[in-house]
PDB file of N, CA and C in Angstrom:
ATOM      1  N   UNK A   1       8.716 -25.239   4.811  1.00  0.00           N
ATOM      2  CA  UNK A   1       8.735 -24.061   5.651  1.00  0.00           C
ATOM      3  C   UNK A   1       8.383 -22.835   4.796  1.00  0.00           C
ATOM      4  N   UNK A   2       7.185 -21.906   5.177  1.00  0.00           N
ATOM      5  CA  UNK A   2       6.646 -20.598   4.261  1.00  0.00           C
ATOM      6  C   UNK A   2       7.668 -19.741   4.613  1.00  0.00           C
ATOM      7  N   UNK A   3       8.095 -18.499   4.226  1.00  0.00           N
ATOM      8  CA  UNK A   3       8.924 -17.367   4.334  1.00  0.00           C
ATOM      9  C   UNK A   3       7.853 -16.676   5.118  1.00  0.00           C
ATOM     10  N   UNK A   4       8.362 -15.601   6.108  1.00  0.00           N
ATOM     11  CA  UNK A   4       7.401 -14.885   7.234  1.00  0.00           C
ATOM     12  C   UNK A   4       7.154 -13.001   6.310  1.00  0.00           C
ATOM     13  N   UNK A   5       5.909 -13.215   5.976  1.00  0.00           N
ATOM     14  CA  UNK A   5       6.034 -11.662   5.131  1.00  0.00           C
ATOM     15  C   UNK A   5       7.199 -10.691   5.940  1.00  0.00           C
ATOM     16  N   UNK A   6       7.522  -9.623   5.533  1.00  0.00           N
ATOM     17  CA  UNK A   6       7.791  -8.833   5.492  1.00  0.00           C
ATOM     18  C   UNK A   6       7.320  -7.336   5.330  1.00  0.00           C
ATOM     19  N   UNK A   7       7.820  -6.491   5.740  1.00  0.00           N
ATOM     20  CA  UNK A   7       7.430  -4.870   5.555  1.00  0.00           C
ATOM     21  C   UNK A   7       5.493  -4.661   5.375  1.00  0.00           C
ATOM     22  N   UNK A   8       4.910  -4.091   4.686  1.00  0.00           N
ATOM     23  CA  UNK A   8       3.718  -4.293   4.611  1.00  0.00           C
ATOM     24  C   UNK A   8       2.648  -5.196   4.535  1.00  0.00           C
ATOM     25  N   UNK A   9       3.274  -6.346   3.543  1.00  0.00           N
ATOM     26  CA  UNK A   9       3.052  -7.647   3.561  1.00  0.00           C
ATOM     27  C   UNK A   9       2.355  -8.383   4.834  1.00  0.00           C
ATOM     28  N   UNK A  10       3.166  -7.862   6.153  1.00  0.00           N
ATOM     29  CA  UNK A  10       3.107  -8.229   7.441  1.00  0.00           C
ATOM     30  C   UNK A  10       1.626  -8.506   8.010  1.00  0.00           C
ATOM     31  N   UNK A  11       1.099  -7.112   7.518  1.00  0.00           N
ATOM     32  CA  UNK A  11      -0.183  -6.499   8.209  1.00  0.00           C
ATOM     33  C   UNK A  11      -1.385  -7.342   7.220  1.00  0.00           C
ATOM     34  N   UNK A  12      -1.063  -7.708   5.943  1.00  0.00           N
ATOM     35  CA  UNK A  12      -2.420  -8.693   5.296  1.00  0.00           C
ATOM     36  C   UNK A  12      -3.109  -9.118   6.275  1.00  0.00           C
ATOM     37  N   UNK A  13      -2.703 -10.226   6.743  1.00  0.00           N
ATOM     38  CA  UNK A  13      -3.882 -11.553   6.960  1.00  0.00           C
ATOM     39  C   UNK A  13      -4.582 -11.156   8.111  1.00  0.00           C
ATOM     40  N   UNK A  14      -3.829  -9.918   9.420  1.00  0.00           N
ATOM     41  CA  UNK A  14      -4.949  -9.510   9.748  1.00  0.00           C
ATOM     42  C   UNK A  14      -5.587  -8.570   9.278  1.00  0.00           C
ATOM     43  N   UNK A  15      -5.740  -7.772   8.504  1.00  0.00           N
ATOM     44  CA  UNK A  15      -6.184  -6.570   7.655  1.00  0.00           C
ATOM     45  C   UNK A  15      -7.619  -7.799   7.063  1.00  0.00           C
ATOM     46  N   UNK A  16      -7.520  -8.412   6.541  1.00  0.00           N
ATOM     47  CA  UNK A  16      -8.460  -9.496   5.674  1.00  0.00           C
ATOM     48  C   UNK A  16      -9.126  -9.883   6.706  1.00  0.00           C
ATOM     49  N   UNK A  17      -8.989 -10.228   8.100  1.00  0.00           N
ATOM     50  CA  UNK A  17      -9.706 -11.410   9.197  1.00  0.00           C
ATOM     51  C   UNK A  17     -10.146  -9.869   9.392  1.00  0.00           C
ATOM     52  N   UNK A  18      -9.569  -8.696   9.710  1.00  0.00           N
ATOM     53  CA  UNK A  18     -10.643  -7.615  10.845  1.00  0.00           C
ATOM     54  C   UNK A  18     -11.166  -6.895   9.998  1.00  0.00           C
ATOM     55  N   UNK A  19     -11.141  -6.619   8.558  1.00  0.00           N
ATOM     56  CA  UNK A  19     -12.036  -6.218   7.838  1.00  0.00           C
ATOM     57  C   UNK A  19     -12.846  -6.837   6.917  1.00  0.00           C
ATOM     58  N   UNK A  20     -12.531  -7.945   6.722  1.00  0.00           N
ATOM     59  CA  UNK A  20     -13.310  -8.815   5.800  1.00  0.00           C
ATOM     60  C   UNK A  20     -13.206  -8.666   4.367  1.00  0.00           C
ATOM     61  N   UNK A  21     -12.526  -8.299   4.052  1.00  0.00           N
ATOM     62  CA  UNK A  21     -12.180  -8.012   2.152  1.00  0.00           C
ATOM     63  C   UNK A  21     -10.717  -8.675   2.445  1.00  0.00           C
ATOM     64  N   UNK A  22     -10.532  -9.447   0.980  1.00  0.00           N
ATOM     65  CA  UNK A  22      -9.434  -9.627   0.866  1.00  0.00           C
ATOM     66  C   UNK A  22      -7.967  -8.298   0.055  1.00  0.00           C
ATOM     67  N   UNK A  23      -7.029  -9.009   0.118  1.00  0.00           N
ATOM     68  CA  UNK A  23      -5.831  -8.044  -0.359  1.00  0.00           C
ATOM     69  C   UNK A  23      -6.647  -7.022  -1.846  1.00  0.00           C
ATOM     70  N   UNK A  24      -7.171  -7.736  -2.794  1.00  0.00           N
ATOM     71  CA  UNK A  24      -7.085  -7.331  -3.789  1.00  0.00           C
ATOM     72  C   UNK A  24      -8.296  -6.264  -4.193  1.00  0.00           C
ATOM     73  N   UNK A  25      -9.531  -6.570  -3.016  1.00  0.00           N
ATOM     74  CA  UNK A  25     -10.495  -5.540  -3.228  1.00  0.00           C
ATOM     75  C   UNK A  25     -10.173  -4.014  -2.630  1.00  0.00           C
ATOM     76  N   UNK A  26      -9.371  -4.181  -1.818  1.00  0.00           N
ATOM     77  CA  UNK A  26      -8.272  -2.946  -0.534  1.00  0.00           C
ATOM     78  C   UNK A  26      -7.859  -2.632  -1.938  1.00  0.00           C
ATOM     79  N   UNK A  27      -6.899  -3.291  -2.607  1.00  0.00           N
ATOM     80  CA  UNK A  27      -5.994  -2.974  -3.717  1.00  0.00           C
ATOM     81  C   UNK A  27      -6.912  -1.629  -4.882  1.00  0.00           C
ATOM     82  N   UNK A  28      -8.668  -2.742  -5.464  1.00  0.00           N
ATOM     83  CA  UNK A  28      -8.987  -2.138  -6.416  1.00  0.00           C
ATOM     84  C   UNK A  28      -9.500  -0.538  -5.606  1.00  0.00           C
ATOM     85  N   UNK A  29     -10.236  -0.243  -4.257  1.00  0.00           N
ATOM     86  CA  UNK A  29     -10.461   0.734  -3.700  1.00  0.00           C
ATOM     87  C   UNK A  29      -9.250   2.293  -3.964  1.00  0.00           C
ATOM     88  N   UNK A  30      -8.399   1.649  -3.793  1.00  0.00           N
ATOM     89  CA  UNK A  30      -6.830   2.567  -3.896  1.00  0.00           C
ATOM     90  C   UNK A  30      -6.760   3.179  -4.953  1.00  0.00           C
ATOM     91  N   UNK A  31      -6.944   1.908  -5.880  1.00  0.00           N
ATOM     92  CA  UNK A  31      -6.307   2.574  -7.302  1.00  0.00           C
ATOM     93  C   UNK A  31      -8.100   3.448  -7.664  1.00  0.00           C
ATOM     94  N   UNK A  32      -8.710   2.751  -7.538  1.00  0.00           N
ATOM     95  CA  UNK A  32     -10.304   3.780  -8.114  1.00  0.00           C
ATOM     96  C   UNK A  32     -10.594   5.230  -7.170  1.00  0.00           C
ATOM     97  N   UNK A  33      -9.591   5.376  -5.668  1.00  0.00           N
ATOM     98  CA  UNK A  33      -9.851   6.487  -4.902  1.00  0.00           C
ATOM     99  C   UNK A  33      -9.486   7.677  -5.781  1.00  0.00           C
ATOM    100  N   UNK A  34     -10.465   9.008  -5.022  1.00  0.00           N
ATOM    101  CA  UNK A  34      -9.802   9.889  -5.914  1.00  0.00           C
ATOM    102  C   UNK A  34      -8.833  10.784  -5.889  1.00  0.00           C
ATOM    103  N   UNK A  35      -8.334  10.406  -3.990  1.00  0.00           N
ATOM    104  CA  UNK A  35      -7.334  11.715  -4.437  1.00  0.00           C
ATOM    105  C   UNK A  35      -6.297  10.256  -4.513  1.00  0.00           C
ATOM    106  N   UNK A  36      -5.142  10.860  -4.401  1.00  0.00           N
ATOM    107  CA  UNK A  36      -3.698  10.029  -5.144  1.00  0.00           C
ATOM    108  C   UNK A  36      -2.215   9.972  -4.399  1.00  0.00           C
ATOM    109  N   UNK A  37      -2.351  10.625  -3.290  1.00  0.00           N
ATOM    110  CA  UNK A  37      -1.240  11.534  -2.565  1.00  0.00           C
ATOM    111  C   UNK A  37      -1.407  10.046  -1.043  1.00  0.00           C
ATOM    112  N   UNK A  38      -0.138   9.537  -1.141  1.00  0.00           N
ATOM    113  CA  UNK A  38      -0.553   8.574  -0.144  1.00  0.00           C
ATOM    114  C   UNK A  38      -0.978   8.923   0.943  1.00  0.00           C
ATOM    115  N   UNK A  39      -0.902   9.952   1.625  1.00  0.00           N
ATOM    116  CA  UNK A  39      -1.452  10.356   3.328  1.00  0.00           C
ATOM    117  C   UNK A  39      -2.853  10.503   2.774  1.00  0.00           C
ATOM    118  N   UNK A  40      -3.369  10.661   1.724  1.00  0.00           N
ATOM    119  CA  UNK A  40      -4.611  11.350   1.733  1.00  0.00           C
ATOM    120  C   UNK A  40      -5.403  10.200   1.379  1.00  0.00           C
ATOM    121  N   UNK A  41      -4.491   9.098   0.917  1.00  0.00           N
ATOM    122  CA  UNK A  41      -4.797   7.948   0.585  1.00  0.00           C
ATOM    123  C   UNK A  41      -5.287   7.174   1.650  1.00  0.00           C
ATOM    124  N   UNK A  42      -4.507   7.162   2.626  1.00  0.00           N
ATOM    125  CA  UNK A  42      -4.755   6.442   3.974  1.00  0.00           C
ATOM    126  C   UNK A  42      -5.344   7.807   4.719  1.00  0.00           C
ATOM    127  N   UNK A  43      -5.711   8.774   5.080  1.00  0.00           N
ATOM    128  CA  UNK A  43      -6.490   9.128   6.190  1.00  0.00           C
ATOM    129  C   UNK A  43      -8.145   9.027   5.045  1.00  0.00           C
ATOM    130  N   UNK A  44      -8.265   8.972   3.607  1.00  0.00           N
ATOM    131  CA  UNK A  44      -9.541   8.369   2.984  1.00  0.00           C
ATOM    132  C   UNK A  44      -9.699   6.944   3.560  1.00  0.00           C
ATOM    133  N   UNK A  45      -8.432   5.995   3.911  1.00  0.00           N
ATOM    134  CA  UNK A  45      -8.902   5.044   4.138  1.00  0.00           C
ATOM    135  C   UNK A  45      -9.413   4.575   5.706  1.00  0.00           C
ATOM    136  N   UNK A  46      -9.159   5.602   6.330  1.00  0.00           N
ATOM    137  CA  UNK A  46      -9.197   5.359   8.063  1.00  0.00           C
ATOM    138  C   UNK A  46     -10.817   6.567   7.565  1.00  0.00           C
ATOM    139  N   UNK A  47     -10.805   7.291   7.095  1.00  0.00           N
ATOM    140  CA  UNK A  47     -12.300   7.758   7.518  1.00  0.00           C
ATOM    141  C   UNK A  47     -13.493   7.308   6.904  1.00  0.00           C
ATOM    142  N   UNK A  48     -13.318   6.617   5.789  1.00  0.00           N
ATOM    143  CA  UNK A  48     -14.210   6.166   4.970  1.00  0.00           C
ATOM    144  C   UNK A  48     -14.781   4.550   5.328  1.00  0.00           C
ATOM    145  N   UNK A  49     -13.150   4.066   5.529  1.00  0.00           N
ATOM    146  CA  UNK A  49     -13.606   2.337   5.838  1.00  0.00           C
ATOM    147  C   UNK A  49     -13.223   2.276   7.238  1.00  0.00           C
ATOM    148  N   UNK A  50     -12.680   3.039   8.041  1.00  0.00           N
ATOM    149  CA  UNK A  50     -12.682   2.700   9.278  1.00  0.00           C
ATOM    150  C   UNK A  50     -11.308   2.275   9.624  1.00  0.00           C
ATOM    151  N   UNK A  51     -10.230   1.712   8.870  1.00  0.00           N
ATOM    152  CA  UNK A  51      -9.300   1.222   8.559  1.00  0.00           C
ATOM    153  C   UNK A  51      -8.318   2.063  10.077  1.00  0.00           C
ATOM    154  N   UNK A  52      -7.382   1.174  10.542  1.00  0.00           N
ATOM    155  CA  UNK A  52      -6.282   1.755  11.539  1.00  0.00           C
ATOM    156  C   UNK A  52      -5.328   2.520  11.068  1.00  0.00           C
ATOM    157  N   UNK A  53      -4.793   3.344  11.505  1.00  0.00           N
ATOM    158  CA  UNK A  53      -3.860   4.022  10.562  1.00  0.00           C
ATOM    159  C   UNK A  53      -2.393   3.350  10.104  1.00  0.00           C
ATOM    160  N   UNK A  54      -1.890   2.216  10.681  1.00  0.00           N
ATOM    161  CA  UNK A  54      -0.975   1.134  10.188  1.00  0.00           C
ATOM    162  C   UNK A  54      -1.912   0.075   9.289  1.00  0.00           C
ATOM    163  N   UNK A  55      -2.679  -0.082   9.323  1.00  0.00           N
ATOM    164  CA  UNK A  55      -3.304  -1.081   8.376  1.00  0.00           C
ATOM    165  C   UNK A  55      -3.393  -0.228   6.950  1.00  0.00           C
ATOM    166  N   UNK A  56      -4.181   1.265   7.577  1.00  0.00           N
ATOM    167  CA  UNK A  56      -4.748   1.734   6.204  1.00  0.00           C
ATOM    168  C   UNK A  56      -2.700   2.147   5.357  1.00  0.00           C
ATOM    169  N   UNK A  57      -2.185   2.671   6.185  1.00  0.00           N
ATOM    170  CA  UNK A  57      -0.236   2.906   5.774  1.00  0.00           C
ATOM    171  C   UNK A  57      -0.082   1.784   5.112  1.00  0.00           C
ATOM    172  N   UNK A  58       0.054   0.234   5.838  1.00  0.00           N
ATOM    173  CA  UNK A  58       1.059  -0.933   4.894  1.00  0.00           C
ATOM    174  C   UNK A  58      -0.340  -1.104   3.449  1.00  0.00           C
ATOM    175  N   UNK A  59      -1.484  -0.793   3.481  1.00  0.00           N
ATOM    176  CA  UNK A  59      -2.385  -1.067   2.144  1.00  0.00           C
ATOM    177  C   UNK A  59      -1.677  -0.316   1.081  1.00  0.00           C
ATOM    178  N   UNK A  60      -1.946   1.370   1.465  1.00  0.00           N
ATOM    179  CA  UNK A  60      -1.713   2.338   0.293  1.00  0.00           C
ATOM    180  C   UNK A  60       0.068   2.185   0.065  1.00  0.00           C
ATOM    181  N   UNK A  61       0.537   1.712   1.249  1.00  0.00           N
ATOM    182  CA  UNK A  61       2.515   1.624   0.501  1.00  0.00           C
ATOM    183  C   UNK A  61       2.580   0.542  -0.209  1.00  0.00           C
ATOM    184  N   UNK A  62       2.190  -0.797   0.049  1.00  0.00           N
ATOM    185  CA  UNK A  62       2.179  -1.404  -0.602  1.00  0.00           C
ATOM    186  C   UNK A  62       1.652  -1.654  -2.369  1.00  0.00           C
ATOM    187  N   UNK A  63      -0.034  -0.786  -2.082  1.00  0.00           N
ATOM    188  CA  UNK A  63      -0.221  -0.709  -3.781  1.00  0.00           C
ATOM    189  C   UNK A  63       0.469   0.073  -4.407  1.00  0.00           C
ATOM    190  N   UNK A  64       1.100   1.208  -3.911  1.00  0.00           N
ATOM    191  CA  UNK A  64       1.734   2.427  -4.374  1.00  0.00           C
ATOM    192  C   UNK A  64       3.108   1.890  -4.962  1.00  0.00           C
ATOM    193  N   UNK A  65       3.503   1.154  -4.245  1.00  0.00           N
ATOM    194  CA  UNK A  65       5.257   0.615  -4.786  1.00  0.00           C
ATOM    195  C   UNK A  65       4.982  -0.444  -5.746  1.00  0.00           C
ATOM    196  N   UNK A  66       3.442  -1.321  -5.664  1.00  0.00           N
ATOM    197  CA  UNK A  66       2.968  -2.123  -6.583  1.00  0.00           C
ATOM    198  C   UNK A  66       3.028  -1.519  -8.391  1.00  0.00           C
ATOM    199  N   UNK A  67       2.573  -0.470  -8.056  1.00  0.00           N
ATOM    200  CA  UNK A  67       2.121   0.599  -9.140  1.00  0.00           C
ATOM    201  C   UNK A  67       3.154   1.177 -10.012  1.00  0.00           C
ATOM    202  N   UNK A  68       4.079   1.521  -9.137  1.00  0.00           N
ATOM    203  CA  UNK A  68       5.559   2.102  -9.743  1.00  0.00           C
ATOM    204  C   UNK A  68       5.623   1.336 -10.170  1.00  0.00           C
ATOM    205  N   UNK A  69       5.697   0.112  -9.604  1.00  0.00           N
ATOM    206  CA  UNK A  69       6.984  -1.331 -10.046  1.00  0.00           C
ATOM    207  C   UNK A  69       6.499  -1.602 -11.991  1.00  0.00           C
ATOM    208  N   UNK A  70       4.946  -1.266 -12.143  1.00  0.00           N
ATOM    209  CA  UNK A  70       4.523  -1.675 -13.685  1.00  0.00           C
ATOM    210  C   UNK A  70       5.490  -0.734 -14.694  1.00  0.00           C
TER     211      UNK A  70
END
């Protein structure tokens, strides 16, 4: 039996099927964007890639808490 993601996690596998990149190219976009400020992070990612504004939210929270965590 798999464990059912959680919190941002949630939104992957369709984020990957309706945009076609997987987790980690979303990931390298984030960290190479230029501004840094998560809202600005996600409305770059809803105007640039098109991204929903809960898809483009669980991407940038997720790399962002990724990032701290190093």
């Amino acid at each position: 039996m798999t464990a059912t993601a959680k919190g941002p996690a949630s939104y992957f596998p369709s984020i990957e099927k309706k945009y076609g990149r997987p987790l980690a190219e979303w990931q390298e976009l984030i960290r190479s964007a230029p501004p840094k400020k998560h809202m600005e992070l996600v409305s770059w990612l809803k105007s640039e890639h098109g991204l929903g504004h809960g898809h483009a939210n669980a991407l940038v929270a997720y790399t962002l808490a990724e990032d701290a965590d190093r």
